[in-house]
Structure formats: C-alpha cells, structure tokens
C-alpha atoms as a PDB file:
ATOM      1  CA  UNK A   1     -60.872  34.184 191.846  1.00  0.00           C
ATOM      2  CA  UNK A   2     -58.472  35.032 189.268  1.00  0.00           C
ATOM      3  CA  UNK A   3     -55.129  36.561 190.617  1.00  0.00           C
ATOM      4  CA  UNK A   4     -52.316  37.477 188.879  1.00  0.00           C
ATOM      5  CA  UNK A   5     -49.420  38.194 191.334  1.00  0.00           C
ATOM      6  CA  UNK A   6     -46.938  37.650 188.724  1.00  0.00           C
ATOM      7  CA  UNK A   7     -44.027  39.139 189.739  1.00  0.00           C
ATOM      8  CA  UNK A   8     -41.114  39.948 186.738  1.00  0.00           C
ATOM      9  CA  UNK A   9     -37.373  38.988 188.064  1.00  0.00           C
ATOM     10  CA  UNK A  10     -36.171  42.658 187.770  1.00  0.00           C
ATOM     11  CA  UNK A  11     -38.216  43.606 190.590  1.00  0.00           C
ATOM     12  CA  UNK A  12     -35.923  41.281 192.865  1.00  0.00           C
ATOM     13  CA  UNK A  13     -32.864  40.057 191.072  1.00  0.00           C
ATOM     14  CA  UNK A  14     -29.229  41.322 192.920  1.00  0.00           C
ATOM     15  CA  UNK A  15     -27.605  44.491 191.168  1.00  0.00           C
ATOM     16  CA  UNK A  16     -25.057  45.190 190.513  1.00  0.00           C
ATOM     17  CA  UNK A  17     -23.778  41.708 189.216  1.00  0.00           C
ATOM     18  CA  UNK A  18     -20.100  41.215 190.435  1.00  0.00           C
ATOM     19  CA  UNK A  19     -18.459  40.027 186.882  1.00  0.00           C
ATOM     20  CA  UNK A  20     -15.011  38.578 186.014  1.00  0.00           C
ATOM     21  CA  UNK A  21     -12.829  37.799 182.669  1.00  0.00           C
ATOM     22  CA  UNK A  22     -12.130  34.637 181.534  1.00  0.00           C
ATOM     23  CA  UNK A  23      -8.792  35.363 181.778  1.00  0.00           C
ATOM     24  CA  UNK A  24      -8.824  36.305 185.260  1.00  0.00           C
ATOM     25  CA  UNK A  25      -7.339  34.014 188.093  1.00  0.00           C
ATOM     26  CA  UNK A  26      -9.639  32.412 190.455  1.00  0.00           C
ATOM     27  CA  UNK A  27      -7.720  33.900 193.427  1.00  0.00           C
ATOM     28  CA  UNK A  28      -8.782  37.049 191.836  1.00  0.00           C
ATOM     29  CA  UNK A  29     -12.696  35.854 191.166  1.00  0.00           C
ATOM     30  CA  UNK A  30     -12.321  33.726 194.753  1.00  0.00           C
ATOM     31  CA  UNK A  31     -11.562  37.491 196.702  1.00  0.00           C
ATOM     32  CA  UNK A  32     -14.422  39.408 194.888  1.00  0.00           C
ATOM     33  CA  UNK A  33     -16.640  36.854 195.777  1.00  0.00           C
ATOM     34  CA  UNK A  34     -15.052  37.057 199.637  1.00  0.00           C
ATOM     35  CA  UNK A  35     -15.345  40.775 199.348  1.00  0.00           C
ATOM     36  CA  UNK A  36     -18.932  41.431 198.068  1.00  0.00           C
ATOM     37  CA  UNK A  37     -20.071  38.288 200.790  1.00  0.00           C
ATOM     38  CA  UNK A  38     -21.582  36.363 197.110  1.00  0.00           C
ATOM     39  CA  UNK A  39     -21.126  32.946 195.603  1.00  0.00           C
ATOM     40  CA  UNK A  40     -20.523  33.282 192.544  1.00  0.00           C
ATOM     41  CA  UNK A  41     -19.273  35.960 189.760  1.00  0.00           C
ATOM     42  CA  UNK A  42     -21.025  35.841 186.327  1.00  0.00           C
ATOM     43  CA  UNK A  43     -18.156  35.312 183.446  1.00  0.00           C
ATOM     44  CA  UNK A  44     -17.993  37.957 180.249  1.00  0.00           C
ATOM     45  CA  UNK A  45     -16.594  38.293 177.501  1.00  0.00           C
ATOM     46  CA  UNK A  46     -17.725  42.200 175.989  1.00  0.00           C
ATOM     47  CA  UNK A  47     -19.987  42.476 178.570  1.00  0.00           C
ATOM     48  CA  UNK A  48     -21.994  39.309 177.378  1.00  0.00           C
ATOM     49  CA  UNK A  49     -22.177  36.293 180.025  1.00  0.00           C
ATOM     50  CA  UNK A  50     -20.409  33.286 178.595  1.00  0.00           C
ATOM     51  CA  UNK A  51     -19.876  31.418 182.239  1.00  0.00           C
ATOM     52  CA  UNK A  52     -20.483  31.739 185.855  1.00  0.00           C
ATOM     53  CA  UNK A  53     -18.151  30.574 188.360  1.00  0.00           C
ATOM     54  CA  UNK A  54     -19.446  29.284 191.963  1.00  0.00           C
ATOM     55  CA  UNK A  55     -17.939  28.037 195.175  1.00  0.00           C
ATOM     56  CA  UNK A  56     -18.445  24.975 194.411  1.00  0.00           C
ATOM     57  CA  UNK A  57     -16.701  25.256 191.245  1.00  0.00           C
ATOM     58  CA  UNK A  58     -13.865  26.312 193.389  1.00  0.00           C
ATOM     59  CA  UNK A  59     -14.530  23.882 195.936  1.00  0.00           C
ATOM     60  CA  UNK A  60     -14.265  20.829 193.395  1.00  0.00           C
ATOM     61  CA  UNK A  61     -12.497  21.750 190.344  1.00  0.00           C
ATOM     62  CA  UNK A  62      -9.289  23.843 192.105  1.00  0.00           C
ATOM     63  CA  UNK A  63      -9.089  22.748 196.046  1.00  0.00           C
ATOM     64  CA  UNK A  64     -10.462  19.626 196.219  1.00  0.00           C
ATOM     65  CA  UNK A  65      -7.780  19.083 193.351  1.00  0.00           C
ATOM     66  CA  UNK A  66      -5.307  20.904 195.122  1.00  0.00           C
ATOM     67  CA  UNK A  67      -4.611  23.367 192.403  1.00  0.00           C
ATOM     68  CA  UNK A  68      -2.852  26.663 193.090  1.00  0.00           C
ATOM     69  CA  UNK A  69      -6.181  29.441 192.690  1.00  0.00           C
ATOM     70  CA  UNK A  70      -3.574  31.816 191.362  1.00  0.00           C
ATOM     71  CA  UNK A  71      -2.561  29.771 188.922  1.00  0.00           C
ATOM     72  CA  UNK A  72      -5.597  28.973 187.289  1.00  0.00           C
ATOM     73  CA  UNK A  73      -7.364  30.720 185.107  1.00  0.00           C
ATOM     74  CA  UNK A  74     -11.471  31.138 185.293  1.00  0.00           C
ATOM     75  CA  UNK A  75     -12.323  29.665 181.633  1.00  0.00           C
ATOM     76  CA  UNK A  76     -10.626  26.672 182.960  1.00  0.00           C
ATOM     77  CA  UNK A  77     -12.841  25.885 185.422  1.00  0.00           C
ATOM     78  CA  UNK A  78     -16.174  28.043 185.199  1.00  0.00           C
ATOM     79  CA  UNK A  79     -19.659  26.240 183.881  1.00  0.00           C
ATOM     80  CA  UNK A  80     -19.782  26.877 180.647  1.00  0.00           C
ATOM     81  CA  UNK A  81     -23.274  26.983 178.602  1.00  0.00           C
ATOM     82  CA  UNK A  82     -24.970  29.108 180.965  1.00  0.00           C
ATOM     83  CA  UNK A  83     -28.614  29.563 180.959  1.00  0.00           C
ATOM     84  CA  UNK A  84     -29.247  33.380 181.314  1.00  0.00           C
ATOM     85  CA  UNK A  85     -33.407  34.798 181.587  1.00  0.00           C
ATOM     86  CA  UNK A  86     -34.706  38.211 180.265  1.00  0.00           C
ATOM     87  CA  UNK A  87     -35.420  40.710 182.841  1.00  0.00           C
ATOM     88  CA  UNK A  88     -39.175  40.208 182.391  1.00  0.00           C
ATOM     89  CA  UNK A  89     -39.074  36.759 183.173  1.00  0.00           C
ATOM     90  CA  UNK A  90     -41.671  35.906 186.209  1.00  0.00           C
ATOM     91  CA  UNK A  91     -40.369  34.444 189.389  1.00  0.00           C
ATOM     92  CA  UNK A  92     -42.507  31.230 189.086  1.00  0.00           C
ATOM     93  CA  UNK A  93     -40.964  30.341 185.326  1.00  0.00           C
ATOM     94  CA  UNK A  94     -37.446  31.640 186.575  1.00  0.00           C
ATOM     95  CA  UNK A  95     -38.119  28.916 189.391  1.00  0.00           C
ATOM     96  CA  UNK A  96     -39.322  26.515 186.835  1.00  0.00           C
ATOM     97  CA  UNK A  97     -35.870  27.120 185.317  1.00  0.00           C
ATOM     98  CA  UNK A  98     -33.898  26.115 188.135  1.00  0.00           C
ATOM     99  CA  UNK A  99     -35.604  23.335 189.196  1.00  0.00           C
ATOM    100  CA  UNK A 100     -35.426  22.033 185.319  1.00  0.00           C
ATOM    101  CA  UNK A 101     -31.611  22.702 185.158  1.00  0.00           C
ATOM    102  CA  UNK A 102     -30.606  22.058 189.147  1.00  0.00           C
ATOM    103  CA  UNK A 103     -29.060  25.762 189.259  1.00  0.00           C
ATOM    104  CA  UNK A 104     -29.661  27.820 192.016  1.00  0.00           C
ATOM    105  CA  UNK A 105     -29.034  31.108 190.013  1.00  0.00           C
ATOM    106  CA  UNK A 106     -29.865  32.729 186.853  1.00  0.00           C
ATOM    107  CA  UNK A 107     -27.973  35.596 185.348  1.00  0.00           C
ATOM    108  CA  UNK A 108     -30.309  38.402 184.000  1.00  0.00           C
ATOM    109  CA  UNK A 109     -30.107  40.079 180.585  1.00  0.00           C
ATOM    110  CA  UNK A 110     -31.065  42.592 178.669  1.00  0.00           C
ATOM    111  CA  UNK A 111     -29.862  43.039 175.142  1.00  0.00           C
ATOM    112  CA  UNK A 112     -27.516  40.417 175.480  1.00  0.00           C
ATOM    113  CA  UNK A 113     -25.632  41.659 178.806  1.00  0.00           C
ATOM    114  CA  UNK A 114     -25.801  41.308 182.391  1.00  0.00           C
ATOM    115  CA  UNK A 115     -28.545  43.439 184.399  1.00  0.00           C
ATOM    116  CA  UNK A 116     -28.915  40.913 187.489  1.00  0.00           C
ATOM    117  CA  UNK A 117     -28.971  37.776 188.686  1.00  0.00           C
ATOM    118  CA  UNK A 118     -31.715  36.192 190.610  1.00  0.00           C
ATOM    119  CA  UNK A 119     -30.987  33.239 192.988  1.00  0.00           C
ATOM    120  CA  UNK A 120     -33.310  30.822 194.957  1.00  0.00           C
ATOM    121  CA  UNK A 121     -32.829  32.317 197.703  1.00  0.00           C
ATOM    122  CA  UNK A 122     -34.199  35.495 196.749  1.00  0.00           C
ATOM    123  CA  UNK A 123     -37.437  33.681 195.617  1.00  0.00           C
ATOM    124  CA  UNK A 124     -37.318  32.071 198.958  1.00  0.00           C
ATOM    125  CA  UNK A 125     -37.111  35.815 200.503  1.00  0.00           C
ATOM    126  CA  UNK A 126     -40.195  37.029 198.478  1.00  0.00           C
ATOM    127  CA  UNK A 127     -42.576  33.468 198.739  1.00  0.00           C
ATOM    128  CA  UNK A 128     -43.722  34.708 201.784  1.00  0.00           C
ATOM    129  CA  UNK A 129     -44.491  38.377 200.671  1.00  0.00           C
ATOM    130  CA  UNK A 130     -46.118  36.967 197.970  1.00  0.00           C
ATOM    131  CA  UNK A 131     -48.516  34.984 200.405  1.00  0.00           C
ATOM    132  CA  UNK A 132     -49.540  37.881 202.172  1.00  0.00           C
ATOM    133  CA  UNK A 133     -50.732  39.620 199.284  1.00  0.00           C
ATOM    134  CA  UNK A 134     -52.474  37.075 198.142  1.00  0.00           C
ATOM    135  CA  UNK A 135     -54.207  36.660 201.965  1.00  0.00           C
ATOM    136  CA  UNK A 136     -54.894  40.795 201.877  1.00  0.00           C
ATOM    137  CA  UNK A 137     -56.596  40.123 198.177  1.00  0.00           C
ATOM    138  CA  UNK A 138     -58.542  37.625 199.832  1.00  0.00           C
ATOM    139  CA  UNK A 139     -60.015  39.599 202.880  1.00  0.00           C
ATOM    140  CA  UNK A 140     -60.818  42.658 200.695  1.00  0.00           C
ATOM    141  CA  UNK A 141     -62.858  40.599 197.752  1.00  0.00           C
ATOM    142  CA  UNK A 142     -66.409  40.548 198.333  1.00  0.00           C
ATOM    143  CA  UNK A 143     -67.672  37.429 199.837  1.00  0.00           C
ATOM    144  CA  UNK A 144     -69.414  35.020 197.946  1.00  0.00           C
ATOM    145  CA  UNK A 145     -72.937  35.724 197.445  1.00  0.00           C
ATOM    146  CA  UNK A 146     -74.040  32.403 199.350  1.00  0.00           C
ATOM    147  CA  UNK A 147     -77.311  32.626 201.685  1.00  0.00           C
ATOM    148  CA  UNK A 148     -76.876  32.632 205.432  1.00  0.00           C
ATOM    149  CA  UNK A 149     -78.363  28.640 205.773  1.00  0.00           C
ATOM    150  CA  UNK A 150     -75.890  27.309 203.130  1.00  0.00           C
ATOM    151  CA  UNK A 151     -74.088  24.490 204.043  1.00  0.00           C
ATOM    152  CA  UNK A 152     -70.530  23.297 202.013  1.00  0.00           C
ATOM    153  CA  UNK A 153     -67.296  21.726 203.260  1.00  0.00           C
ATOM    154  CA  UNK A 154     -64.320  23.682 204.382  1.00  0.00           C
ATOM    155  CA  UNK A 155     -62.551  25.113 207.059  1.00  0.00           C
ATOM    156  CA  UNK A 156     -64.236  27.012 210.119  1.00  0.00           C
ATOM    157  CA  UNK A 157     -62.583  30.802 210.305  1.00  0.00           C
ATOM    158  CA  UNK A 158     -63.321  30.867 213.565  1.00  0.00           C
ATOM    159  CA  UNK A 159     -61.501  27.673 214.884  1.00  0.00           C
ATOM    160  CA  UNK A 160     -60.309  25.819 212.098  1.00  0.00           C
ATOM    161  CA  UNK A 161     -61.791  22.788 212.299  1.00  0.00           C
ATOM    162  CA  UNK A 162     -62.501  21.234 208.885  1.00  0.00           C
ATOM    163  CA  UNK A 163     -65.576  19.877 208.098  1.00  0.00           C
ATOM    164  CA  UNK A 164     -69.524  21.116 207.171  1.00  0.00           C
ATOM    165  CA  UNK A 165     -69.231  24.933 207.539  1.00  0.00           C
ATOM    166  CA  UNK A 166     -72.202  27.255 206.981  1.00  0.00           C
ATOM    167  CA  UNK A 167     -71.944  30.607 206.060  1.00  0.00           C
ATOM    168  CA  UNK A 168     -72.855  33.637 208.562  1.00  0.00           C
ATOM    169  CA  UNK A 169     -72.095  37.151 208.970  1.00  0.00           C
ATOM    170  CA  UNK A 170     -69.258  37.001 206.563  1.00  0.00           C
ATOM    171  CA  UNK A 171     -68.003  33.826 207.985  1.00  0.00           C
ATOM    172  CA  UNK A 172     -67.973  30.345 207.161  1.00  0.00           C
ATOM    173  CA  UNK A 173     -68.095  28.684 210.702  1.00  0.00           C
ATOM    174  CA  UNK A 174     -68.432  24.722 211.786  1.00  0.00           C
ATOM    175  CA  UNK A 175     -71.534  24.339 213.737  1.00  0.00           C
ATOM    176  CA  UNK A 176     -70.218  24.344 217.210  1.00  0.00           C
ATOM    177  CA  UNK A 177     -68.643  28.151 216.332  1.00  0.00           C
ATOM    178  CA  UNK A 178     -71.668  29.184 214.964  1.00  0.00           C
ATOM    179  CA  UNK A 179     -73.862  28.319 217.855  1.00  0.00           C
ATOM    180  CA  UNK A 180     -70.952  30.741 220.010  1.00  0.00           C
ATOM    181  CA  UNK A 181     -71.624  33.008 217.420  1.00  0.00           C
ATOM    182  CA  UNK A 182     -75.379  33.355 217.720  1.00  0.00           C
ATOM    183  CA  UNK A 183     -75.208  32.908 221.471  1.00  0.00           C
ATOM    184  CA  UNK A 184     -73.217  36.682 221.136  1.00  0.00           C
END
C-alpha cells in the first residue's frame, strides 16, 4: 500500500504571525504575546524574519537576570539565526526540522517574508487526524486477494489476539474467532 498523506505546512501553520522590530522593547513584544495568548513573536526587519523571541527568552535572558523588560530592546535578547521553512514544506520534514535543531517552532515564508508559523503543537493537533485517514484508506482498499484457507501471522480483527490468523469473509481472524464466526 502506497499512501501519500503528505500534508504541506500551509494547510496548518498559525496566521496571522504576530511580528515585532528589533528595536522594539520586550515589554512591548512580552504584552503582544500576553494579548494574542502566543509564545513567541517572529522578529523583522522589512518584513523579512531575522529573529524570534520566546518566553523563555524572556524567562532567561531579561527576568531571570532581573533586567527591566522596558528597558531592553528585542535584538538584544531574541535568537538570532533563525531557521525559517517554505510554505510547501510537509509536516513530517518540518518535524524532522525541529527535532534536528531542538525548536519547537518554525516561521513560514514565502518570498522571503513571514506567511505562518507552524509549532509542535500544531503537528501534535493534526497526528491524530492524520491517523484516521490513514485507518478510513485502509477499510475502503480492497482486501488482499488471499484464499479463504490461508494462514499468515497477524492480528485477529475480531479480538485482537496476535498470532496465526486466517483469512475469512473479509477478515483475518485467530482460530478461536473464526470458529464463532462459522458457528453464526
């Protein structure tokens, strides 16, 4: 079975993309993120992402320091060097991304500037979706073309036992299912 259930970022990435200045305070940055309920704000500089700045940046680089958030500026304490995907990026490499790098989100461009960002938590959010279409693929493909006495290893449909299943009716049932079965 060949599947392709490839699914490109812009289909689930977060719009619109809250954005600051480098030159903006992080009181400023710190209350957008507050506002919008997000955890971080993507940095640009002529609409082109050159930073992103997180809680945690906050948390470590300005409080945990006891630095005054009005007083300092985002470039001073943003991560620089982000790494930014193109829009038609698949959810599985844009995973493979963050796992790579340890970031749990990726702005998303297009033409050099923001369009989204994706996070692992909105992978998380579609993983499951994903399943089920893959289990509805499943159920719908025809059955493989195996006689009615054909015996293999697997897992019984009926109770889940694993073990030597035989196919029947459409089913691949352990033995003690299929004698319920022809009992019906």
């Amino acid at each position: 079975m060949n599947v392709n259930v490839e699914i490109p970022v812009y289909e689930v990435m977060s719009v619109p993309v809250y954005t600051v200045s480098k030159k903006d305070t992080v009181y400023d940055a710190a209350n957008i993120m507050c506002e919008k309920d997000i955890g971080a704000v993507v940095v640009v500089e002529n609409k082109k992402p050159v930073g992103i700045l997180t809680e945690r940046d906050i948390l470590k680089k300005v409080v945990a320091k006891n630095l005054k958030p009005k007083e300092v500026l985002v470039e001073e304490v943003m991560t620089k060097n982000i790494i930014t995907i193109p829009k038609n990026t698949t959810l599985t490499e844009a995973a493979k991304i963050m796992s790579k790098h340890n970031v749990k989100r990726l702005p998303v461009v297009e033409n050099n500037e923001v369009v989204g960002i994706i996070t692992q938590d909105d992978i998380v959010r579609v993983s499951p979706k994903i399943i089920e279409i893959l289990q509805d693929y499943i159920k719908i493909s025809e059955p493989p073309k195996y006689s009615e006495e054909e015996v293999t290893y697997g897992i019984c449909e009926s109770c889940g036992a694993q073990g030597r299943v035989r196919y029947y009716q459409g089913k691949y049932l352990c033995e003690e299912c299929l004698e319920d079965y022809k009992e019906d």
